[in-house]
Protein backbone atom coordinates (compact mmCIF):
# COMPACT_ATOMS: atom_id res chain seq x y z
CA UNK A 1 93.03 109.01 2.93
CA UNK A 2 92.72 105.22 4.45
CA UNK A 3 92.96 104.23 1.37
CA UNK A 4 95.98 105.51 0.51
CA UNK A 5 97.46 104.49 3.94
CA UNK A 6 96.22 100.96 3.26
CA UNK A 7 98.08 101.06 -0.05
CA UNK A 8 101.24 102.68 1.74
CA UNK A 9 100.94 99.67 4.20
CA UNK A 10 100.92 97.30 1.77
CA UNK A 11 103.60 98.60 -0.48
CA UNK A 12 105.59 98.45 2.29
CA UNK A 13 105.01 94.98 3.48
CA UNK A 14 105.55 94.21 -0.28
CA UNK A 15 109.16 96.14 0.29
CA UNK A 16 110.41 94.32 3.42
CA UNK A 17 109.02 90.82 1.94
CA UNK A 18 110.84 91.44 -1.16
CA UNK A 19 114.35 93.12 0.88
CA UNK A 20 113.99 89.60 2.71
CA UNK A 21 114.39 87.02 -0.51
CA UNK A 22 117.54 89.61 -1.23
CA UNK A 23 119.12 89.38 1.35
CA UNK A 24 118.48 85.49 1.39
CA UNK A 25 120.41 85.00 -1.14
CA UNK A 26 123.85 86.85 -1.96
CA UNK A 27 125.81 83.97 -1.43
CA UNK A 28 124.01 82.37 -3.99
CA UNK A 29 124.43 85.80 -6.39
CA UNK A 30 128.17 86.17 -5.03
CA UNK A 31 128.75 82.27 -6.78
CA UNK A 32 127.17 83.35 -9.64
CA UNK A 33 129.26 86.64 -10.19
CA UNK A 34 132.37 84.22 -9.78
CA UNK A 35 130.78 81.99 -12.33
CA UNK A 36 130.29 84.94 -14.93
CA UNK A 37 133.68 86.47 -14.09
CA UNK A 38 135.65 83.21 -14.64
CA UNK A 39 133.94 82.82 -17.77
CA UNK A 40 134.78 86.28 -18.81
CA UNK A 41 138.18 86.82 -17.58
CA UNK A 42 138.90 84.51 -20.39
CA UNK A 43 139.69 81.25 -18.32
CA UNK A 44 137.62 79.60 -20.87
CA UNK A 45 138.19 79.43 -24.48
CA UNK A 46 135.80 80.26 -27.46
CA UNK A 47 133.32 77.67 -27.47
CA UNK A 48 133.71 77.30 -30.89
CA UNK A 49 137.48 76.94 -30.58
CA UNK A 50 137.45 74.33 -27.69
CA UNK A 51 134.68 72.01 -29.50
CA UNK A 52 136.39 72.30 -32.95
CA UNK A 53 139.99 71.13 -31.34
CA UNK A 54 138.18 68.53 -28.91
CA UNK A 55 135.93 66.81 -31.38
CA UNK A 56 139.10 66.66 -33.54
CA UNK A 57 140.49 64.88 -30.77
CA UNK A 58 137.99 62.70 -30.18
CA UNK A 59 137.52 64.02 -26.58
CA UNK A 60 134.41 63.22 -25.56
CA UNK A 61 135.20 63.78 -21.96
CA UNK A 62 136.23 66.96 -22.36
CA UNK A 63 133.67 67.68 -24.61
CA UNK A 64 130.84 66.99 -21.85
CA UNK A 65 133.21 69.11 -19.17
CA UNK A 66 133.17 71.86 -21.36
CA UNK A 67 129.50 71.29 -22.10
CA UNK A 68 129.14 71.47 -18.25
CA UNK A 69 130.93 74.88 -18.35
CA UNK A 70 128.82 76.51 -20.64
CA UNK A 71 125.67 75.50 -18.55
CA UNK A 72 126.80 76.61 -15.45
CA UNK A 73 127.45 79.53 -16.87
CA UNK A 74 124.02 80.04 -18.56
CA UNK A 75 122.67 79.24 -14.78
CA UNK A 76 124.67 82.21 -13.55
CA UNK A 77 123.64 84.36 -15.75
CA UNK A 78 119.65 83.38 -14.85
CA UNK A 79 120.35 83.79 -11.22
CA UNK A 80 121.94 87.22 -11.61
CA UNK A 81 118.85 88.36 -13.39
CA UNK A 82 116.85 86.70 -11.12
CA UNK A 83 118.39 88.88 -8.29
CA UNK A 84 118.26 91.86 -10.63
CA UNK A 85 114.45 91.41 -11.39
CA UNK A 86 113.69 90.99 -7.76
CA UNK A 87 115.87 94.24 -6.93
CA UNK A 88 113.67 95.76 -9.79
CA UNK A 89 110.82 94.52 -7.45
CA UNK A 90 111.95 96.16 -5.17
CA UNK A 91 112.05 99.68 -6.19
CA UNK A 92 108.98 100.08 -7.88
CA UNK A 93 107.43 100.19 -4.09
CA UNK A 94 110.14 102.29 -2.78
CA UNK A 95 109.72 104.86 -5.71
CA UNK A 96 105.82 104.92 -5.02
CA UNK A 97 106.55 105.40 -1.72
CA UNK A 98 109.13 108.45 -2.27
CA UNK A 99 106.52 109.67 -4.69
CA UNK A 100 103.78 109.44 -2.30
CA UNK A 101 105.83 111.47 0.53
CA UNK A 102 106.67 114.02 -1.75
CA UNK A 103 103.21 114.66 -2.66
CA UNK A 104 102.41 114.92 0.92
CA UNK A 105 105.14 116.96 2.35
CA UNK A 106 103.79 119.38 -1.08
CA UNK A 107 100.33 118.96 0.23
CA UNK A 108 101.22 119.87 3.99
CA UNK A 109 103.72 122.67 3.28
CA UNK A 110 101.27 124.44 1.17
């Protein structure tokens, strides 16, 4: 039985540590939505598109700008799973804890 209070007590000092980094950081997950959603909402054309009709052009600027685009947006997407990893984190505890209640609310009420 200590044992499995020792392991309860650290599952859920893993919990709050892990709660802690999340809640750190949504203004760094709320950019990165933004990011994604611009992206997706269409506000950017078809890579393909844009770099066929700006190398045509000869637009190097624009070329690197849009190059810049498409990188931010590959950042966004590795903070959002990031976030959703550590959220994963998160409930593996929380169900191991549920579980572990269950099994002793089963035990007691028996």
């Amino acid at each position: 039985m200590a044992v499995s209070e020792n392991s309860q007590h650290a599952m859920e000092g893993q919990l709050n540590r892990v709660e802690h980094r999340i809640r750190d950081k949504p203004i760094v997950v709320e950019a990165a939505n933004a990011q994604v959603k611009a992206w997706l909402d269409g506000k950017q054309e078809s890579f393909d598109a844009v770099s066929c009709r700006l190398e045509g052009e000869r637009q190097v600027h624009q070329l690197n700008a849009h190059a810049d685009d498409a990188e931010a947006y590959g950042a966004a997407l590795f903070v959002l799973a990031a976030a959703a990893a550590e959220e994963r984190c998160m409930l593996l505890p929380e169900a191991l804890l549920a579980r572990n209640d269950a099994n002793v609310a089963a035990i007691v009420g028996n």
